[in-house]
Protein backbone atom coordinates (compact mmCIF):
# COMPACT_ATOMS: atom_id res chain seq x y z
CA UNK A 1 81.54 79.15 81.04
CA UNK A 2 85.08 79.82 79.31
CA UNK A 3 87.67 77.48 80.50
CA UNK A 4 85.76 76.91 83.91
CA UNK A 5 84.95 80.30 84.27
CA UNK A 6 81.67 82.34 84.86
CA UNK A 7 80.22 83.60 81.73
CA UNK A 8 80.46 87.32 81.17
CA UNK A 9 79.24 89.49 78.64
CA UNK A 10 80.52 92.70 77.35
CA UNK A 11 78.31 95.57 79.03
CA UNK A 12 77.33 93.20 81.85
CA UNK A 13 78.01 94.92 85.16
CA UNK A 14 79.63 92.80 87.79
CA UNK A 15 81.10 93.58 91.57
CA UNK A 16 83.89 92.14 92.63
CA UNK A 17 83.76 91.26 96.32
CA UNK A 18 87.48 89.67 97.25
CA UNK A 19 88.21 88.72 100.88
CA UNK A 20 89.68 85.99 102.89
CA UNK A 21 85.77 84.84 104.02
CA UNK A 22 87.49 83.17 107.38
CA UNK A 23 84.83 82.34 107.64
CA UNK A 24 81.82 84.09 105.77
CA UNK A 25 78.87 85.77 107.24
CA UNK A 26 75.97 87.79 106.75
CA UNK A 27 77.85 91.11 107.09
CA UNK A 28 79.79 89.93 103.67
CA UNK A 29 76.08 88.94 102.01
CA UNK A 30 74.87 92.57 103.23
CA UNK A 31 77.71 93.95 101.58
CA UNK A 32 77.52 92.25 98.90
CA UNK A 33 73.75 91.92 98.15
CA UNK A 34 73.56 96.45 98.93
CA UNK A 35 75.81 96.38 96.14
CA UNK A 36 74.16 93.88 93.93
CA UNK A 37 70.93 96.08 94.44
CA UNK A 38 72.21 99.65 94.62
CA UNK A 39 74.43 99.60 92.08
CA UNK A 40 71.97 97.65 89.81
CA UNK A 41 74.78 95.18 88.90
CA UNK A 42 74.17 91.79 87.47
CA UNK A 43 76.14 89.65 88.83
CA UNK A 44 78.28 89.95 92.60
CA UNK A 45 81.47 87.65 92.21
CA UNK A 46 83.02 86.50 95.41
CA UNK A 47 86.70 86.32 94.87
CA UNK A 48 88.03 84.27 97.64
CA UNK A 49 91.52 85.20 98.45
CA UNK A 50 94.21 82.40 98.42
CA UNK A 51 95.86 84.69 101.42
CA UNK A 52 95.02 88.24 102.40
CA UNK A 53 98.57 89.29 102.79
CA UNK A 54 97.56 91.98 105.34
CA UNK A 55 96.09 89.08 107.61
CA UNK A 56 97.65 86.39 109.48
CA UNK A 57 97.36 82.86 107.87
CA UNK A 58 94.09 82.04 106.83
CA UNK A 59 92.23 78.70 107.06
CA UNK A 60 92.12 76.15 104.64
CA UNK A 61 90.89 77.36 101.30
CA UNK A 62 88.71 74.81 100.79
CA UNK A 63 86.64 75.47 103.93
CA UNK A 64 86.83 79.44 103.07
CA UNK A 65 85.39 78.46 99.72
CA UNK A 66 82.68 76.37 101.01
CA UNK A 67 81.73 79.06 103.89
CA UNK A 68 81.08 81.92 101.25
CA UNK A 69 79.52 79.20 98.71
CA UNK A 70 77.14 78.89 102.12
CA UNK A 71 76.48 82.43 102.45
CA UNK A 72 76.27 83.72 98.64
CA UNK A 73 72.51 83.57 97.58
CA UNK A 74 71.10 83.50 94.69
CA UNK A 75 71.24 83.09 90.90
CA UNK A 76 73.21 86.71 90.61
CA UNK A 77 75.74 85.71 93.01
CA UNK A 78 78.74 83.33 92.28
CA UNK A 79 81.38 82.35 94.50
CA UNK A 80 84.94 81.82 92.69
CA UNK A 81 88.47 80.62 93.24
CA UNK A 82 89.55 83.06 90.55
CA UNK A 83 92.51 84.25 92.62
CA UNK A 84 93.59 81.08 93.44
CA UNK A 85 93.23 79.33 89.81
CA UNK A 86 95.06 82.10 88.11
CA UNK A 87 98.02 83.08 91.02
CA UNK A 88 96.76 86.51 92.25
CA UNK A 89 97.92 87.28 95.47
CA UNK A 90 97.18 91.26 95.08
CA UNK A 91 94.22 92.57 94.20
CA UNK A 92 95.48 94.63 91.02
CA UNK A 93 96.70 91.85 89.75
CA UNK A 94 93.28 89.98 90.04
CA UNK A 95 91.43 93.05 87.98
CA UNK A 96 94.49 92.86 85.27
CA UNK A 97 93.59 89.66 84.73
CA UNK A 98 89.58 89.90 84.77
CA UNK A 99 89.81 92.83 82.15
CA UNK A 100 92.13 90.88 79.85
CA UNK A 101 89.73 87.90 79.89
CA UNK A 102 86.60 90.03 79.96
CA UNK A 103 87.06 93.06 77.47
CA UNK A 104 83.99 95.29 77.90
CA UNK A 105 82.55 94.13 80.92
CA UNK A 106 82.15 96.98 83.91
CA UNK A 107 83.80 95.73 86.73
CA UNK A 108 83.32 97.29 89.87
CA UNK A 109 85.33 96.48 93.27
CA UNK A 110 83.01 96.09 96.51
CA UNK A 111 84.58 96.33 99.72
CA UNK A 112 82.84 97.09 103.02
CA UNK A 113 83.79 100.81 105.18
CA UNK A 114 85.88 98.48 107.06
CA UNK A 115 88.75 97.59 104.70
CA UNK A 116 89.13 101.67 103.77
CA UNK A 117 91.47 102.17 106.58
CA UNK A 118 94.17 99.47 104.93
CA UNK A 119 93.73 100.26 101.72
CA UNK A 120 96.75 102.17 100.96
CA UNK A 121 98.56 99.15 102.56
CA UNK A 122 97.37 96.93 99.38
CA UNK A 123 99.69 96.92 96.84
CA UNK A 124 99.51 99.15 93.93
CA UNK A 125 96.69 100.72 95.53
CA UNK A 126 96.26 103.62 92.97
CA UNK A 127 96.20 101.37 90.26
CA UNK A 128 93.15 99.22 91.79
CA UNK A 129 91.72 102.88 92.28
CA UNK A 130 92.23 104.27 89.08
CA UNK A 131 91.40 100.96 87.12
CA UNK A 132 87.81 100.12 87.76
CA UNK A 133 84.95 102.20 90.19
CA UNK A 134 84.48 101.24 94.00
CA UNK A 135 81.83 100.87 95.93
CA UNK A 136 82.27 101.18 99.50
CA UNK A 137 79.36 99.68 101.42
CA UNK A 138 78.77 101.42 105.45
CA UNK A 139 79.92 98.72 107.67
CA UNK A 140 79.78 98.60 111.98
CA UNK A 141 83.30 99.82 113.25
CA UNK A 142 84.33 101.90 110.55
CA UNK A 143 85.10 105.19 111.59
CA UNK A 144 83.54 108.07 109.85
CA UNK A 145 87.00 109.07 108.77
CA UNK A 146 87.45 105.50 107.18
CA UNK A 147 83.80 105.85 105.72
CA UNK A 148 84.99 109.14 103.76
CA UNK A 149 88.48 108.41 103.07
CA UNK A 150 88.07 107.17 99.10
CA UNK A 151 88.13 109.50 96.72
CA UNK A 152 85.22 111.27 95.41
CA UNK A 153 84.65 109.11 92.19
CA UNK A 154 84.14 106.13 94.45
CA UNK A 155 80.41 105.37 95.57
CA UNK A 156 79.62 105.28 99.42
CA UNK A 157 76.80 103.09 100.12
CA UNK A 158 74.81 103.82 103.04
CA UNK A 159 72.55 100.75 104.30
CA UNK A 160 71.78 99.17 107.98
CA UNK A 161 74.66 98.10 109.43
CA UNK A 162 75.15 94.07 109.66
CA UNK A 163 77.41 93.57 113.40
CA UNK A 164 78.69 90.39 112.19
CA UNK A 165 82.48 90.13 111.47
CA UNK A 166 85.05 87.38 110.63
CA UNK A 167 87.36 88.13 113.57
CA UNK A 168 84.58 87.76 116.13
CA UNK A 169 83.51 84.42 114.84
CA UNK A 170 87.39 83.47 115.06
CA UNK A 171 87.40 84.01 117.94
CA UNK A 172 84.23 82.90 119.92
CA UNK A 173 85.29 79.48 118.09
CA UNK A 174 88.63 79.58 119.59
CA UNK A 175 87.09 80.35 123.07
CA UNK A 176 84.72 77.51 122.48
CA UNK A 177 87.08 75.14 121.51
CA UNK A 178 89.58 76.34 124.79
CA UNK A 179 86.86 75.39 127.23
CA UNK A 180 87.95 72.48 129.56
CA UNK A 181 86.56 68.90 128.97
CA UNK A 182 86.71 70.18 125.13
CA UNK A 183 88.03 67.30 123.19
């Protein structure tokens, strides 16, 4: 490792999986572990976001960290608080960095059919397009539109579909925490 940081080499072939993880689940290993296997990469970073700025405020990052540290399996799968070390709030700003740091490694953003229909909310969206591949893993929820709406050169990965999502677990531990007698 380089200054605390995973050890890349150039040629390897890593995904980039960012998201808040509030908290982690097996629909982000699915996601992450199709790519890992479909796109034949070597390594699946999790790049847990400081603060999606699309989503209310997050939990703490610690407890983010340790959720997708929980889920993340495996030797070819390393969870990292890249984002929050370096300062990147926005995604393009996360792959400026990783390319500077990493000449001639393949980076390739993973993101599940889910986050398509906000993508042109991130900012500089054309520049995360146009500056590394995407592969855009099938995910419950997504509506075929959002399933088709990258561009051609990205990958679509079709695989099972995982029901689990972040939101739900929010908030079935909100209800559960709401119930009377709950101290």
């Amino acid at each position: 490792m380089r200054r605390g940081l995973p050890l890349a080499y150039p040629g390897m072939k890593i995904g980039l999986f960012g998201g808040s993880f509030d908290p982690a689940h097996e629909g982000h290993l699915h996601v992450a572990e199709t790519a890992l296997k479909r796109l034949d990469l070597d390594r699946v970073w999790w790049l847990v976001s400081p603060q999606n700025p699309l989503k209310p405020k997050s939990s703490a990052f610690a407890a983010r960290m340790k959720s997708a540290q929980t889920q993340a399996r495996g030797a070819r799968m390393l969870v990292t608080d890249f984002e929050q070390r370096f300062g990147c709030a926005f995604t393009y700003q996360t792959i400026r960095k990783l390319k500077r740091l990493y000449p001639g490694v393949r980076f390739t953003l993973i993101m599940g059919a889910d986050n398509l229909a906000n993508f042109r909310k991130w900012r500089k969206w054309r520049e995360v397009a146009d500056a590394v591949p995407v592969a855009v893993v099938t995910r419950p929820g997504a509506k075929p539109s959002e399933r088709m709406a990258a561009p051609k050169a990205w990958r679509h990965l079709n695989a099972r579909h995982n029901p689990q999502s972040s939101t739900a677990l929010r908030k079935a531990r909100a209800a559960k925490l709401a119930k009377p007698g709950r101290k």
